[in-house]
C-alpha atoms as a PDB file:
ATOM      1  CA  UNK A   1     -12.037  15.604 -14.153  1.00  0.00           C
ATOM      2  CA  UNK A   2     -10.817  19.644 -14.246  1.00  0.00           C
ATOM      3  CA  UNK A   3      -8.971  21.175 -11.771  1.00  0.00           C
ATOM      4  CA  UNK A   4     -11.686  22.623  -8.910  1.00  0.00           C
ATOM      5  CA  UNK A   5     -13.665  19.516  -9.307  1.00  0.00           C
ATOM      6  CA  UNK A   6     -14.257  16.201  -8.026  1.00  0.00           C
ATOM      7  CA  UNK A   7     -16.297  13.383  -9.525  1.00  0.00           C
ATOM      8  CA  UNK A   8     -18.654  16.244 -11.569  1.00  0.00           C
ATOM      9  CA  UNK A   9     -18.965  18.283  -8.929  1.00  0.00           C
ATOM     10  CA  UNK A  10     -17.513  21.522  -8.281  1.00  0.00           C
ATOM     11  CA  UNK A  11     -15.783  22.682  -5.579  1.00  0.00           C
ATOM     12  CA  UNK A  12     -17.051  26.025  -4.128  1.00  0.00           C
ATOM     13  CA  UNK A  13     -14.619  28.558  -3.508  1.00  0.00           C
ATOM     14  CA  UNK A  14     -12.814  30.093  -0.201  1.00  0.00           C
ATOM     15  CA  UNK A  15     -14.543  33.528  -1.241  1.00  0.00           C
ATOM     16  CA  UNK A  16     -18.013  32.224  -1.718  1.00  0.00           C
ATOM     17  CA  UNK A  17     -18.305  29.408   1.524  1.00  0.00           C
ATOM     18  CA  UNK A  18     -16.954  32.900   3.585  1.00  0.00           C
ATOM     19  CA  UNK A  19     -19.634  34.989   2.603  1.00  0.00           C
ATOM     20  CA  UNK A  20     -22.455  32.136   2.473  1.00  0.00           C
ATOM     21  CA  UNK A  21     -21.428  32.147   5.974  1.00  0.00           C
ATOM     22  CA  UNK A  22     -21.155  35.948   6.642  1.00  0.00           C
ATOM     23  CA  UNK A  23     -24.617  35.950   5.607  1.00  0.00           C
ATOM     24  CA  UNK A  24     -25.863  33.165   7.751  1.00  0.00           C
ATOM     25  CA  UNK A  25     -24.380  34.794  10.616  1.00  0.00           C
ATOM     26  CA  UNK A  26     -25.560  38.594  10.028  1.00  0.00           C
ATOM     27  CA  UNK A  27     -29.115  36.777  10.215  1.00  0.00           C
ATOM     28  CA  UNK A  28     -29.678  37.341   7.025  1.00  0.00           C
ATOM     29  CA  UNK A  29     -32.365  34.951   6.709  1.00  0.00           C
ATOM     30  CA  UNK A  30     -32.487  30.697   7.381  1.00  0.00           C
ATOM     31  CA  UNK A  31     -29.994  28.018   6.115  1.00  0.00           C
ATOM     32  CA  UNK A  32     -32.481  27.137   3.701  1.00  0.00           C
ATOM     33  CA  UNK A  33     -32.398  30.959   2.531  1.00  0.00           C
ATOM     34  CA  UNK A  34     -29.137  31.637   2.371  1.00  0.00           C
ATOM     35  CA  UNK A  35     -28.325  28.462   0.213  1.00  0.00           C
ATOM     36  CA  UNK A  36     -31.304  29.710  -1.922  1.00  0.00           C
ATOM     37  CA  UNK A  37     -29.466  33.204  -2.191  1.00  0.00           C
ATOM     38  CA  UNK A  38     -25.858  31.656  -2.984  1.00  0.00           C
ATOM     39  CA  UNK A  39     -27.525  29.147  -4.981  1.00  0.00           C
ATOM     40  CA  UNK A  40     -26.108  26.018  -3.493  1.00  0.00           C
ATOM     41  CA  UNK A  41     -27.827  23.318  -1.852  1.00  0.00           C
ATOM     42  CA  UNK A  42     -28.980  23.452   1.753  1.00  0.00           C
ATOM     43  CA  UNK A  43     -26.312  20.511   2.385  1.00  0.00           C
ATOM     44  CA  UNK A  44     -23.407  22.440   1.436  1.00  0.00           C
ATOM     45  CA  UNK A  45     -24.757  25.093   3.939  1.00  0.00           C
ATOM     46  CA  UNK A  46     -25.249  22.817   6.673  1.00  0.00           C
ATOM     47  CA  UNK A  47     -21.745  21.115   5.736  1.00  0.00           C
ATOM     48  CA  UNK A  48     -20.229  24.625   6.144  1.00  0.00           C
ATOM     49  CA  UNK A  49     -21.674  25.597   9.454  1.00  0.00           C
ATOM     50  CA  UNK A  50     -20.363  21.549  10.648  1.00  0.00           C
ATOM     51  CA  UNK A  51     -16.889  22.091   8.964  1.00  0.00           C
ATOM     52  CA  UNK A  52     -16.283  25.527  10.599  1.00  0.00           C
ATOM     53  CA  UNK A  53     -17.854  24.342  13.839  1.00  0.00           C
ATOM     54  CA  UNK A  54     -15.686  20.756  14.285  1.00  0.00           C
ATOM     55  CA  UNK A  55     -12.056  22.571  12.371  1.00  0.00           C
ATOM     56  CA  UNK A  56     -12.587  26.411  12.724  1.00  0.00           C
ATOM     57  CA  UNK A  57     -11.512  26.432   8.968  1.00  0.00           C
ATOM     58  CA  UNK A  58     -13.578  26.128   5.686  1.00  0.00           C
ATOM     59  CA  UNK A  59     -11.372  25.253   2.968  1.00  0.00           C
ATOM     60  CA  UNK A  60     -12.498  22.556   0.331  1.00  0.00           C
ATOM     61  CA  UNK A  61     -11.270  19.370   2.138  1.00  0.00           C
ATOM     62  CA  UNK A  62     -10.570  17.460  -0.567  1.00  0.00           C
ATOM     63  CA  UNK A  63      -7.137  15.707   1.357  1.00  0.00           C
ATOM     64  CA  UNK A  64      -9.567  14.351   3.745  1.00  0.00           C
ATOM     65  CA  UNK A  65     -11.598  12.280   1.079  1.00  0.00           C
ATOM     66  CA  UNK A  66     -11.847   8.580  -0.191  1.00  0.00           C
ATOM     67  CA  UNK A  67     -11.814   5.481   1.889  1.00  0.00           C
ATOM     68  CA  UNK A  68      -9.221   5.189   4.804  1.00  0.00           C
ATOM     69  CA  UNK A  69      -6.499   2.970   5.129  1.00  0.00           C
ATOM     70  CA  UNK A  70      -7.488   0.008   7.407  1.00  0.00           C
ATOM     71  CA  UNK A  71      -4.263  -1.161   7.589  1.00  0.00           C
ATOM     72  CA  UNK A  72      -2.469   2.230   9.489  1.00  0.00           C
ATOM     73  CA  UNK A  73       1.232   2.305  10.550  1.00  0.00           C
ATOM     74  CA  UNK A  74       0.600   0.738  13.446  1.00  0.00           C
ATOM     75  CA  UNK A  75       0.023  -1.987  12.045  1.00  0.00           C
ATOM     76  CA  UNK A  76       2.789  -2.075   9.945  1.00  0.00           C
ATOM     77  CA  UNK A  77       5.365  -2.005  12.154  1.00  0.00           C
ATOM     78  CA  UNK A  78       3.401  -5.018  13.944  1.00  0.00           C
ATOM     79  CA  UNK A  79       4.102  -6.773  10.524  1.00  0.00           C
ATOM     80  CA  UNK A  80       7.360  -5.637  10.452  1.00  0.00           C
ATOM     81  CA  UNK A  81       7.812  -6.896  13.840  1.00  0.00           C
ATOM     82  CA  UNK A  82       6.033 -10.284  13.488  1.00  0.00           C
ATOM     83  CA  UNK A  83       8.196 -11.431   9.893  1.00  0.00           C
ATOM     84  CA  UNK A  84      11.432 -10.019  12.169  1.00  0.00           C
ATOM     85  CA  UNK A  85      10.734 -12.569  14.571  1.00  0.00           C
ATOM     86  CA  UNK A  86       8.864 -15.432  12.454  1.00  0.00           C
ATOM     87  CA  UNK A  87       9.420 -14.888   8.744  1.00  0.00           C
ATOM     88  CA  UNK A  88       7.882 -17.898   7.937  1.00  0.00           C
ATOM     89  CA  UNK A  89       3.976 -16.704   8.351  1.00  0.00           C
ATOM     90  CA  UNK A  90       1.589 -16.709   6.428  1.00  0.00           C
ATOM     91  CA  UNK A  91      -0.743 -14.249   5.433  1.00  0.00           C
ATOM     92  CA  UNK A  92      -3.631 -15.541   7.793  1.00  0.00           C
ATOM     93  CA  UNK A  93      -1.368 -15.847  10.224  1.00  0.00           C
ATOM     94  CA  UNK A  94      -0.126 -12.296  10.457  1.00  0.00           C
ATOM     95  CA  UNK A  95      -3.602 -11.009  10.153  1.00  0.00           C
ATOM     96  CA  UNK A  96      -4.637 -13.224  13.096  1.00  0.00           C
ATOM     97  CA  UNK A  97      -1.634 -11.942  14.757  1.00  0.00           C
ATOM     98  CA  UNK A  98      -2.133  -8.661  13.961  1.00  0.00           C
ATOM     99  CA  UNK A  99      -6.148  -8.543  15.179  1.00  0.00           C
ATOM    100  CA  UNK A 100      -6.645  -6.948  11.802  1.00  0.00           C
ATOM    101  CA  UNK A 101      -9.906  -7.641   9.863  1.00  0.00           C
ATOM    102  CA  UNK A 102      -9.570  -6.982   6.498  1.00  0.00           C
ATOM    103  CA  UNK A 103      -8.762  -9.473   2.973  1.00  0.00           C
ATOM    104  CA  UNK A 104      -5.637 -11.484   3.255  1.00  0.00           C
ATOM    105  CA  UNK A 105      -4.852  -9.644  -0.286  1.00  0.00           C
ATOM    106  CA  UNK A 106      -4.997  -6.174   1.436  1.00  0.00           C
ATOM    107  CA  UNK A 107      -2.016  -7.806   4.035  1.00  0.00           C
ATOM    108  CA  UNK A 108      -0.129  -8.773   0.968  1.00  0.00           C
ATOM    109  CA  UNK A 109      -0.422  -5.317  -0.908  1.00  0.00           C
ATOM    110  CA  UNK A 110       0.870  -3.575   2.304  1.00  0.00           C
ATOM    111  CA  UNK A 111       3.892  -6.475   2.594  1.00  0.00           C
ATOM    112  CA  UNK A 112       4.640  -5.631  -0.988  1.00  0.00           C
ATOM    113  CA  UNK A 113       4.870  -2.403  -0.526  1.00  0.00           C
ATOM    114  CA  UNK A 114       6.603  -2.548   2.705  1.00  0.00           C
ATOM    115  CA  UNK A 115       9.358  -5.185   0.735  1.00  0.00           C
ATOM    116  CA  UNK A 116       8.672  -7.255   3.167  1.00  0.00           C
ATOM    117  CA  UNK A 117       8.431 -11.447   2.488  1.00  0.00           C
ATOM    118  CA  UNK A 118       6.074 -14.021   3.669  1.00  0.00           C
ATOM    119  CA  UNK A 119       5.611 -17.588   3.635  1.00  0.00           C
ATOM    120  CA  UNK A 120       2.905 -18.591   0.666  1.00  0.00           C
ATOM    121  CA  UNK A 121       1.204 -21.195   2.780  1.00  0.00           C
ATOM    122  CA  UNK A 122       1.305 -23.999   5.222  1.00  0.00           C
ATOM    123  CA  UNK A 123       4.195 -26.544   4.890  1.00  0.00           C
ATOM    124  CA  UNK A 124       2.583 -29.488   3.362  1.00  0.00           C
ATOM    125  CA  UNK A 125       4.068 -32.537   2.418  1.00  0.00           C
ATOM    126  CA  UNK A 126       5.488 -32.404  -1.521  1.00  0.00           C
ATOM    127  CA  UNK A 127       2.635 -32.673  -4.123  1.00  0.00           C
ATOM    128  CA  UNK A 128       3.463 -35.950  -5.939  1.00  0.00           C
ATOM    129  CA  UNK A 129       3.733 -35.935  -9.701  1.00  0.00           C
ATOM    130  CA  UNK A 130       2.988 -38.751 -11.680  1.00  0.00           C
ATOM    131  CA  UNK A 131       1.420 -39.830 -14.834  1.00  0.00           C
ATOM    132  CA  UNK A 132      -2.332 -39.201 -15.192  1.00  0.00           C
ATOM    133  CA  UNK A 133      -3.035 -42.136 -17.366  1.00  0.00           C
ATOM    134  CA  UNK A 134      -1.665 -45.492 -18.101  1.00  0.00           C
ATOM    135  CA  UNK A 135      -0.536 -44.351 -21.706  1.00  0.00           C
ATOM    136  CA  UNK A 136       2.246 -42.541 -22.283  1.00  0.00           C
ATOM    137  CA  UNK A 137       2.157 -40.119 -25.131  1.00  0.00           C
ATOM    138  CA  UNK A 138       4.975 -39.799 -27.703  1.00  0.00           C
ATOM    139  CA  UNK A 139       6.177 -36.076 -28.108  1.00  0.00           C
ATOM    140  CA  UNK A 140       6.323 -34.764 -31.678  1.00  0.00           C
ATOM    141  CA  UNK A 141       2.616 -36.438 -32.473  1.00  0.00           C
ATOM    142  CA  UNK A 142       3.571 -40.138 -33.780  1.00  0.00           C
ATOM    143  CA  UNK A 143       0.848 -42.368 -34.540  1.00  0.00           C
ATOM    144  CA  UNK A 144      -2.181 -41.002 -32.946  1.00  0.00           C
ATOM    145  CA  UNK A 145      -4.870 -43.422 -34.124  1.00  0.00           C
ATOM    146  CA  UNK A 146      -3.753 -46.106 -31.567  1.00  0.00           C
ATOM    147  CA  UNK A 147      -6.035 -45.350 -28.691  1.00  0.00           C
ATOM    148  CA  UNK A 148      -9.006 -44.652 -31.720  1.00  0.00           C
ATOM    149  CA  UNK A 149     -11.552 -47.481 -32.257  1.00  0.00           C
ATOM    150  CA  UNK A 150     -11.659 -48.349 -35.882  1.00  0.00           C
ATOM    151  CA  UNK A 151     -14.484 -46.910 -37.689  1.00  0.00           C
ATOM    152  CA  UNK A 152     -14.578 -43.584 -34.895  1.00  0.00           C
ATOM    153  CA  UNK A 153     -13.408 -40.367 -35.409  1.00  0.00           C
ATOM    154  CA  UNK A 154     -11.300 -38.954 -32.763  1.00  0.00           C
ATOM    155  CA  UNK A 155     -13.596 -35.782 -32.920  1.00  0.00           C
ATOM    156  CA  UNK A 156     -15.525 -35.058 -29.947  1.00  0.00           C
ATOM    157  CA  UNK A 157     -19.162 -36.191 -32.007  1.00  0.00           C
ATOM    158  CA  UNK A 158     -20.210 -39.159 -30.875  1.00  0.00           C
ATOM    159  CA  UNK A 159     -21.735 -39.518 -34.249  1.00  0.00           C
ATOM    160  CA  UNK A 160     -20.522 -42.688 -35.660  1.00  0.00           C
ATOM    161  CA  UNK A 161     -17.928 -41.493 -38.761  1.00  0.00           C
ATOM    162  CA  UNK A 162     -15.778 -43.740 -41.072  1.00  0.00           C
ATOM    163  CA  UNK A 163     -12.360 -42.775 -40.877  1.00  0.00           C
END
């Protein structure tokens, strides 16, 4: 992507949108014609006359493009706020808390950002570890064959093979 352009497309410039629109207003002849005579699309006429209309300027408004924030400062200092007072939320908690309605990952990118902590998840009780099986394997390897049948291999086949 070159400088002037976004995604392909190029940006008109300052001199040409001011005298598409010189032209339109000297009557000069339709929106339709005057994009035909400037050789730009009847959009980009209409999107002029809207611009100039709405800001009183026409300069490429490239600033203004993209998908918003939907998480706003507002609602960061809310989250700010909220961890202040109870640092131990969690993420669904603070968007519940918050009123926002976006993905709990778009809460933790702004957090991150922010340097701001949270609690993972809800306080459960500790996950117990224990063995999951009866046997208990030696480290290193050691004899492996023990929990083989004779006359099985200990591949995956369940094709009868003589060891």
């Amino acid at each position: 992507m070159g400088c002037g352009s976004l995604g392909g497309v190029k940006t008109i410039s300052l001199d040409l949108r001011e005298r598409i629109l010189a032209a339109y207003d000297a009557d000069e002849g339709s929106r339709e014609a005057v994009a035909r005579r400037f050789r730009v699309s009847l959009g980009m006429v209409k999107k002029l006359l809207q611009q100039r209309r709405r800001l009183g300027d026409v300069r490429p408004q490239h600033h203004r493009s993209g998908r918003k924030p939907g998480i706003v400062a507002s609602h960061q200092h809310q989250l700010r706020a909220l961890l202040d007072k109870e640092p131990d939320l969690t993420l669904k908690e603070l968007r519940v808390a918050t009123g926002l309605r976006c993905t709990l990952p778009a809460i933790h990118y702004v957090l991150v950002r922010l340097g701001l902590t949270y609690k993972k998840r809800h306080s459960m009780p500790a996950s117990k570890t224990g063995l999951t099986s009866g046997v208990r394997a030696d480290a290193g390897g050691g004899n492996r064959s023990a929990g083989i049948r004779p006359g099985w291999s200990s591949s995956t086949n369940r094709a009868r093979r003589r060891t």
